[in-house]
C-alpha atoms as a PDB file:
ATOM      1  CA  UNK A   1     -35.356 -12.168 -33.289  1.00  0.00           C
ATOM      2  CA  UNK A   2     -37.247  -9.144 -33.666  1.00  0.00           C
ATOM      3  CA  UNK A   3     -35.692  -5.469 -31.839  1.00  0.00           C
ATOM      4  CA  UNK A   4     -37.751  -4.353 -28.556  1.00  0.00           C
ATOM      5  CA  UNK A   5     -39.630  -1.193 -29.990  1.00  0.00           C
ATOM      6  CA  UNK A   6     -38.282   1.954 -28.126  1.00  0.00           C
ATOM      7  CA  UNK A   7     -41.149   4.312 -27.058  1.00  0.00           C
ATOM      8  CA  UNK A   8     -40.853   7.487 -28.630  1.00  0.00           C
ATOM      9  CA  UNK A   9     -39.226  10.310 -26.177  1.00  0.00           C
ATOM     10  CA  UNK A  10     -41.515  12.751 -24.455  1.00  0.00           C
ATOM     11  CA  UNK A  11     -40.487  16.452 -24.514  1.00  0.00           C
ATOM     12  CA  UNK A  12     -38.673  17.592 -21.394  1.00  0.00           C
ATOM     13  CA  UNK A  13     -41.463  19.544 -19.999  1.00  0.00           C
ATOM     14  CA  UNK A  14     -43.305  20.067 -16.857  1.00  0.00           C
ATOM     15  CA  UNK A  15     -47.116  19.903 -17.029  1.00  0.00           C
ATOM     16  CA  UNK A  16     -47.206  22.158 -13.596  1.00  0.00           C
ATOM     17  CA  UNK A  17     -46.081  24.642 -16.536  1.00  0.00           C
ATOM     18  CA  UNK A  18     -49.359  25.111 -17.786  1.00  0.00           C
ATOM     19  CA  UNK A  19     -51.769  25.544 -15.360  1.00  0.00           C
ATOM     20  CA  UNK A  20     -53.584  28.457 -15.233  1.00  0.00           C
ATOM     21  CA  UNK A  21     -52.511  29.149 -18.441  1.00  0.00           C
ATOM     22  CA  UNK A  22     -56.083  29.576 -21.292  1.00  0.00           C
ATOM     23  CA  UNK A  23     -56.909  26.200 -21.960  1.00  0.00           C
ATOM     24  CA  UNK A  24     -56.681  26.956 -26.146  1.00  0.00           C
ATOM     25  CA  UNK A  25     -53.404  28.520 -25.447  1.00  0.00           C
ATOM     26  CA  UNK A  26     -52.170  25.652 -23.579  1.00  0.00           C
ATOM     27  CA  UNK A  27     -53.318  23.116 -25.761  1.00  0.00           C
ATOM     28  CA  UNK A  28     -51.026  25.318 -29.001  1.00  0.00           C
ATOM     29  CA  UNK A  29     -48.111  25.631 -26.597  1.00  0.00           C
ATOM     30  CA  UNK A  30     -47.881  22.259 -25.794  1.00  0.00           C
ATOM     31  CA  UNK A  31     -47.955  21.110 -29.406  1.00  0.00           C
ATOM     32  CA  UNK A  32     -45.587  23.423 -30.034  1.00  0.00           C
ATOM     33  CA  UNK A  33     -43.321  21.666 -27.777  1.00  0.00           C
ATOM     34  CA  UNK A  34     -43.631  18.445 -28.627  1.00  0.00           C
ATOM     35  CA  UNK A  35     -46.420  16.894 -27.556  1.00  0.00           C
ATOM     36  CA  UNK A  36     -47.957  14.204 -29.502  1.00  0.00           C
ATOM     37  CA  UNK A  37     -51.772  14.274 -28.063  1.00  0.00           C
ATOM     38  CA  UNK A  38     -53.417  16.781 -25.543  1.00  0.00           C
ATOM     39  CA  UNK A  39     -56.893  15.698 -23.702  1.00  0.00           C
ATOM     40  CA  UNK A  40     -58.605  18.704 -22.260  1.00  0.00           C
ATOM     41  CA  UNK A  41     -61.635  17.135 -19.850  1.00  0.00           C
ATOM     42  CA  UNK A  42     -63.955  18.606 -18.149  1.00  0.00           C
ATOM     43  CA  UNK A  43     -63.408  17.893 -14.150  1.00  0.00           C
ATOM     44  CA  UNK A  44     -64.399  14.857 -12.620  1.00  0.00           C
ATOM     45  CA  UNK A  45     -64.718  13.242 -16.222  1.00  0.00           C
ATOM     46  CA  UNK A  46     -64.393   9.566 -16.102  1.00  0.00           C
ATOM     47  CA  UNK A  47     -60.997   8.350 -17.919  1.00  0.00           C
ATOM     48  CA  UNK A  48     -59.195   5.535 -18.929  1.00  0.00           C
ATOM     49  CA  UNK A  49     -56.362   5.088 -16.580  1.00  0.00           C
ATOM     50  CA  UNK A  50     -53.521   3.764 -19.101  1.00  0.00           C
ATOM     51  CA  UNK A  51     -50.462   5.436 -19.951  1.00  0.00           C
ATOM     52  CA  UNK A  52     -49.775   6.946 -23.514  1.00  0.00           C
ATOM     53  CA  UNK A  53     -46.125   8.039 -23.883  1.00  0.00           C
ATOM     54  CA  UNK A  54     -46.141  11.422 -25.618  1.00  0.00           C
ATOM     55  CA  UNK A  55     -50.128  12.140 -24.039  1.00  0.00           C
ATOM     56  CA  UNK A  56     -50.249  15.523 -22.116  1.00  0.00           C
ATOM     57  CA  UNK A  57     -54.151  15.640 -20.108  1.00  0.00           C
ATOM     58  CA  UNK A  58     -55.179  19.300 -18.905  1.00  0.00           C
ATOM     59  CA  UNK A  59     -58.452  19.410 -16.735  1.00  0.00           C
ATOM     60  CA  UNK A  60     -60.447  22.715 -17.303  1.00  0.00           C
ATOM     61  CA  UNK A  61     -62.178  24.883 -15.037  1.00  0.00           C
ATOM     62  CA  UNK A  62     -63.985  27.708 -16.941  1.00  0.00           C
ATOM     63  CA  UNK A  63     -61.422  27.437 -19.967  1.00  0.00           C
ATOM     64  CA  UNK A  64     -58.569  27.977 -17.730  1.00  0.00           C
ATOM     65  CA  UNK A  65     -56.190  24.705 -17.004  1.00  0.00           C
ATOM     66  CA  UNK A  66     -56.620  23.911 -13.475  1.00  0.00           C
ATOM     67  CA  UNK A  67     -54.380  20.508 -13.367  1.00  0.00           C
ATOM     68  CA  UNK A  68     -52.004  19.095 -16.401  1.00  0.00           C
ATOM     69  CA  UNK A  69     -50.455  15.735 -16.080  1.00  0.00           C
ATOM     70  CA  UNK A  70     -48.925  13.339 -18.115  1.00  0.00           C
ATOM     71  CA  UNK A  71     -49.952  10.161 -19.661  1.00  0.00           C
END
């Protein structure tokens, strides 16, 4: 029998961490840390719902991060 595949880990980090922050800044800083994809969307943009382990989203506001989450 085949091994369950273990998600990789996501980096101990709290999204609230980078609002406000320059949305190009963010977006380097949370590479930096770990992150495997960052969306940045525009607000209100229509998204798919499903969660990506290692995916941090950041909606901008007039390229500042106004809300970060994850998945």
């Amino acid at each position: 029998m085949a091994p369950i595949p273990k998600p990789p880990a996501e980096p101990h980090d709290s999204p609230d961490a980078y609002v406000g922050l320059d949305a190009d800044r963010a977006e380097r800083l949370a590479r930096e840390r770990g992150w495997s994809t960052v969306r940045s969307l525009p607000p209100g943009a229509i998204i798919t719902m499903e969660y990506r382990v290692g995916r941090l989203n950041f909606e901008v506001k007039e390229s500042r991060v106004a809300r970060a989450w994850k998945g």
